[in-house]
C-alpha atoms as a PDB file:
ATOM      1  CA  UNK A   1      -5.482  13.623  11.415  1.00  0.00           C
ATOM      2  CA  UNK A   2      -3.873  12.286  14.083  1.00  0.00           C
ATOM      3  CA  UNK A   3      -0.304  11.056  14.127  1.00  0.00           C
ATOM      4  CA  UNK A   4      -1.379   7.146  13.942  1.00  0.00           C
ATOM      5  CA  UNK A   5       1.653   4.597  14.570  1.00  0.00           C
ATOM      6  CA  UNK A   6       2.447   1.993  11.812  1.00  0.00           C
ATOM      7  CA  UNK A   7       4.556  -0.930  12.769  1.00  0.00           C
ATOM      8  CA  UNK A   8       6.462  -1.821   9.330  1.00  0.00           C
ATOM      9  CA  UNK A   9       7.937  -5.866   9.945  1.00  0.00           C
ATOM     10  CA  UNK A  10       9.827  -7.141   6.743  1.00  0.00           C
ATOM     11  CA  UNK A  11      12.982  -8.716   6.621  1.00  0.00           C
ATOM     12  CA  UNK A  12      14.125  -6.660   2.917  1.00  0.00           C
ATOM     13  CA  UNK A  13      15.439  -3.607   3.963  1.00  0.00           C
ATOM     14  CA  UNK A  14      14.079  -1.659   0.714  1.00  0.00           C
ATOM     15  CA  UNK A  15      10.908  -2.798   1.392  1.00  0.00           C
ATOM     16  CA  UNK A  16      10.788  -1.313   4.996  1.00  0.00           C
ATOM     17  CA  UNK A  17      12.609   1.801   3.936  1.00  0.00           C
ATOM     18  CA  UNK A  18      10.320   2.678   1.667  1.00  0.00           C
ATOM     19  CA  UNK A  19       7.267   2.100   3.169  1.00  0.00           C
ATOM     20  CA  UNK A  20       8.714   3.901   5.925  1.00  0.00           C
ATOM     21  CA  UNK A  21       9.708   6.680   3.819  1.00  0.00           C
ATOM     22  CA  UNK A  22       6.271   7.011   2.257  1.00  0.00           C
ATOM     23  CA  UNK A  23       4.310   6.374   5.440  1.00  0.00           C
ATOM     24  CA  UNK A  24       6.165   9.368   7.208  1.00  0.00           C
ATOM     25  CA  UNK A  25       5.453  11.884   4.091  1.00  0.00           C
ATOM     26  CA  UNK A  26       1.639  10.866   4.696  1.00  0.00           C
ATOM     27  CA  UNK A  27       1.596  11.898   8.123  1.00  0.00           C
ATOM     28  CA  UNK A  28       2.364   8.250  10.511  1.00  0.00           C
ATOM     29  CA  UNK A  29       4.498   7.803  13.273  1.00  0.00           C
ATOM     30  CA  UNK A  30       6.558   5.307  11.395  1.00  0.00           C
ATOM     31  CA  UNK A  31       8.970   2.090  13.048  1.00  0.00           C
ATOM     32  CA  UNK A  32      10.317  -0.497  10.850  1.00  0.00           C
ATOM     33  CA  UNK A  33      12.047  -4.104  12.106  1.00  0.00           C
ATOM     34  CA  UNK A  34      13.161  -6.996  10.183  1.00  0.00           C
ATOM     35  CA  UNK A  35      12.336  -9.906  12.174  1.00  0.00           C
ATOM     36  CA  UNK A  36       9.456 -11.424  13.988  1.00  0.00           C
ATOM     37  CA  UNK A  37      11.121 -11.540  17.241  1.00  0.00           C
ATOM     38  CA  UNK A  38      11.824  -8.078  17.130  1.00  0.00           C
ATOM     39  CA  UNK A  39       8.282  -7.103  15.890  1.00  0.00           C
ATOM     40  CA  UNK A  40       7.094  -8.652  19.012  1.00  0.00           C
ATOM     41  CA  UNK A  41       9.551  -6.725  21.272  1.00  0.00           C
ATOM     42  CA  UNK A  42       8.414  -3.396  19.291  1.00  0.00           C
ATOM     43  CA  UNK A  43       4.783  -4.460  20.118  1.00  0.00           C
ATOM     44  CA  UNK A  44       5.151  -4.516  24.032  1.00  0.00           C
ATOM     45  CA  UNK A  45       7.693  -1.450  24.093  1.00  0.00           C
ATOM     46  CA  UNK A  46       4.967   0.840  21.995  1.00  0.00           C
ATOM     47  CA  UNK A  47       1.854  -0.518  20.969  1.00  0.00           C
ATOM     48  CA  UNK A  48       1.169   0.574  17.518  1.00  0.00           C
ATOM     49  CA  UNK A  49      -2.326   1.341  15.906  1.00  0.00           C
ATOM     50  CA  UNK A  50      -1.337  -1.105  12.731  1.00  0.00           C
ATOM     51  CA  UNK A  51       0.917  -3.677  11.627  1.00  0.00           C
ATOM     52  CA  UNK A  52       2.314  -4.024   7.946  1.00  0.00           C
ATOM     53  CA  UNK A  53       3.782  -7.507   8.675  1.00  0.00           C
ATOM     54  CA  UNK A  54       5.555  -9.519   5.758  1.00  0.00           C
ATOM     55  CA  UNK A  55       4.888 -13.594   6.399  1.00  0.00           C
ATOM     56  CA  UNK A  56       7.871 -15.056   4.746  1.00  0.00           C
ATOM     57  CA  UNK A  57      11.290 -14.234   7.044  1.00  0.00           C
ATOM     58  CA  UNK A  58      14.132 -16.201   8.907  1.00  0.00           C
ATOM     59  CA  UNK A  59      13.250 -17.403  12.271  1.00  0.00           C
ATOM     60  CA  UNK A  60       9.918 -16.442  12.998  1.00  0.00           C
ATOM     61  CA  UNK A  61       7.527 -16.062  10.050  1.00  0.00           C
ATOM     62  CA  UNK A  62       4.441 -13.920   9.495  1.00  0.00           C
ATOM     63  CA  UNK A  63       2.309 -16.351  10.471  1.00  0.00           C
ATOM     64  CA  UNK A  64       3.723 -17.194  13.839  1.00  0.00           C
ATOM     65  CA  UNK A  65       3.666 -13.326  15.079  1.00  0.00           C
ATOM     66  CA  UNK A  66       0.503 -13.047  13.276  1.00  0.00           C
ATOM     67  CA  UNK A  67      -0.903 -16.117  15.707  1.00  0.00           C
ATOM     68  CA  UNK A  68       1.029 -14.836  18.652  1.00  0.00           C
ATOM     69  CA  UNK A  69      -0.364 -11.490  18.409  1.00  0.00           C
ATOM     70  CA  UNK A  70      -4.545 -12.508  18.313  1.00  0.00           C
ATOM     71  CA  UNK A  71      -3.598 -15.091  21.408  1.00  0.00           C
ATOM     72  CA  UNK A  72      -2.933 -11.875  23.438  1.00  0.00           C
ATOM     73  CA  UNK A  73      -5.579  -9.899  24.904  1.00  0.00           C
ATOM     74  CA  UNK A  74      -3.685  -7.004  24.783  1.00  0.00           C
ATOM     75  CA  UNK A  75      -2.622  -7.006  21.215  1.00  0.00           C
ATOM     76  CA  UNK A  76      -5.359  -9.142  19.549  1.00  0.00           C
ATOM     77  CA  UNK A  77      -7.462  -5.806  18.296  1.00  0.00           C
ATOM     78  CA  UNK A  78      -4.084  -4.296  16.824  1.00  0.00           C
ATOM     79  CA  UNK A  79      -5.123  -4.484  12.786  1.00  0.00           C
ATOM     80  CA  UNK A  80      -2.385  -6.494  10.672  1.00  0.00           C
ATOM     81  CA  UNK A  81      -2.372  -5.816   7.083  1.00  0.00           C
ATOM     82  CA  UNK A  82      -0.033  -8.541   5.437  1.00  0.00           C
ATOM     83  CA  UNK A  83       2.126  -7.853   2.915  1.00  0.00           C
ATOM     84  CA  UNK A  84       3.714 -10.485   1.017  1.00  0.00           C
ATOM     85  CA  UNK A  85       5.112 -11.901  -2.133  1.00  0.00           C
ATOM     86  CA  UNK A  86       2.518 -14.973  -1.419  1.00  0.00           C
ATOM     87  CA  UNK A  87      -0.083 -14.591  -4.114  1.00  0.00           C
ATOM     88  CA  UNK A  88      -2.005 -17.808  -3.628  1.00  0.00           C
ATOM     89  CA  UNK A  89      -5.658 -17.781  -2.699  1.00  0.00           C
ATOM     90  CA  UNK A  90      -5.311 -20.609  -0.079  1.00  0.00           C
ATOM     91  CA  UNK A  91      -2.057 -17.712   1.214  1.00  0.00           C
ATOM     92  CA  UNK A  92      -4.782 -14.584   1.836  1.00  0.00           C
ATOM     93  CA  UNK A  93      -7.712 -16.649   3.075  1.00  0.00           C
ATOM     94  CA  UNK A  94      -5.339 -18.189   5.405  1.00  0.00           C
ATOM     95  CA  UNK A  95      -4.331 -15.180   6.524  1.00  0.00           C
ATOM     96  CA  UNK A  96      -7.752 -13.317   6.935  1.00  0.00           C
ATOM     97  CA  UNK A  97      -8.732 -16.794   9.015  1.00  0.00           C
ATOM     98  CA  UNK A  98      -6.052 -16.112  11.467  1.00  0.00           C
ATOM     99  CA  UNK A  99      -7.343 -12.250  12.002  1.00  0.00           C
ATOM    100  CA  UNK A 100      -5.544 -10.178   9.500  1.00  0.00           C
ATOM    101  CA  UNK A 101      -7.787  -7.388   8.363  1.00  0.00           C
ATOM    102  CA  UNK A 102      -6.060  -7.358   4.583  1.00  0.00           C
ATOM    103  CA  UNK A 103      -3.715  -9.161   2.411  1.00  0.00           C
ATOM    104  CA  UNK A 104      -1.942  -7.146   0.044  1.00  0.00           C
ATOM    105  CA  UNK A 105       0.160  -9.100  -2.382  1.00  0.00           C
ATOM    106  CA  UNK A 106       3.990  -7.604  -3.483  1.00  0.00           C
ATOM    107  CA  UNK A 107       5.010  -6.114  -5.082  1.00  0.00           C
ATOM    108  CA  UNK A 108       2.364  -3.897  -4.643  1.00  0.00           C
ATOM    109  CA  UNK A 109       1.012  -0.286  -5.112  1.00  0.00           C
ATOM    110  CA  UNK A 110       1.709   2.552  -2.904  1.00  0.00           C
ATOM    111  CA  UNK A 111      -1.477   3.862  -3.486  1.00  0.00           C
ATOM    112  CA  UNK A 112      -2.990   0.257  -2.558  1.00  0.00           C
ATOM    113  CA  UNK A 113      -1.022   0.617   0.547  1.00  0.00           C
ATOM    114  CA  UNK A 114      -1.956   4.040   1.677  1.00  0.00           C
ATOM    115  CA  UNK A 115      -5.930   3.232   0.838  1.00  0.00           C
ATOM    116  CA  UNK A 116      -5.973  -0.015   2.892  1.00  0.00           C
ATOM    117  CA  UNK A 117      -4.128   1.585   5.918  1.00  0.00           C
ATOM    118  CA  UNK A 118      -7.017   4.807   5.736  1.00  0.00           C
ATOM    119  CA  UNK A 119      -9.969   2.841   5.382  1.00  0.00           C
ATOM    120  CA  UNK A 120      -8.906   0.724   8.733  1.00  0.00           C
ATOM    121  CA  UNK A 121      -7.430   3.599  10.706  1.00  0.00           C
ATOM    122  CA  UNK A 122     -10.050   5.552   9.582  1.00  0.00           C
ATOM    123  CA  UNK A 123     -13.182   3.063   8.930  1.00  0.00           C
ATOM    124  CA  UNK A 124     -16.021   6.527   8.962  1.00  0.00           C
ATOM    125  CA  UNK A 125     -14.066   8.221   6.455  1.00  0.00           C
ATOM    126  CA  UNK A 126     -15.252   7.850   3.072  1.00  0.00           C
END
């Protein structure tokens, strides 16, 4: 496989550590940032091939950079799995309206995780 690049946006620094711990040990190009703003700067410097993007942060939530993102023609095809402590239904069918390819509610299972992230990157695969 590939080296694919994972975006990691969540504003709890465990969160991101760990996901970027255990996304590196399975083989992705890993960058984490805690803020919306600066998951939108990450964006134009290196576009990634996903984004694990948390919705509920200071400033700029999930939702804005999730909008902000599919407005773009450049970064509207960029999958966004959300993950987030949001466990309403109204939550993930907002969220798969707006263009994310997958909602996974915290806390969550790295397994979960890792099986989303293959079937998208890797959608032939079985």
């Amino acid at each position: 496989m590939s080296e694919a690049s994972i975006l990691v946006v969540d504003d709890e620094p465990d969160v991101r550590r760990m996901l970027q711990v255990i996304l590196d040990k399975n083989g992705y190009g890993v960058q984490g940032v805690s803020s919306g703003l600066e998951a939108l700067v990450a964006v134009n410097e290196r576009e990634p091939d996903l984004i694990l993007l948390d919705i509920m942060m200071e400033g700029m939530d999930g939702w804005e950079v999730l909008k902000l993102l599919k407005m773009e023609e450049r970064t509207r095809d960029i999958p966004v799995v959300i993950l987030s402590a949001r466990v309403e239904p109204r939550d993930k069918i907002r969220g798969l309206q707006e263009g994310a390819v997958d909602y996974i509610t915290k806390p969550f299972s790295v397994k979960g995780v890792l099986n989303s992230i293959d079937l998208i990157l890797n959608p032939t695969v079985s």
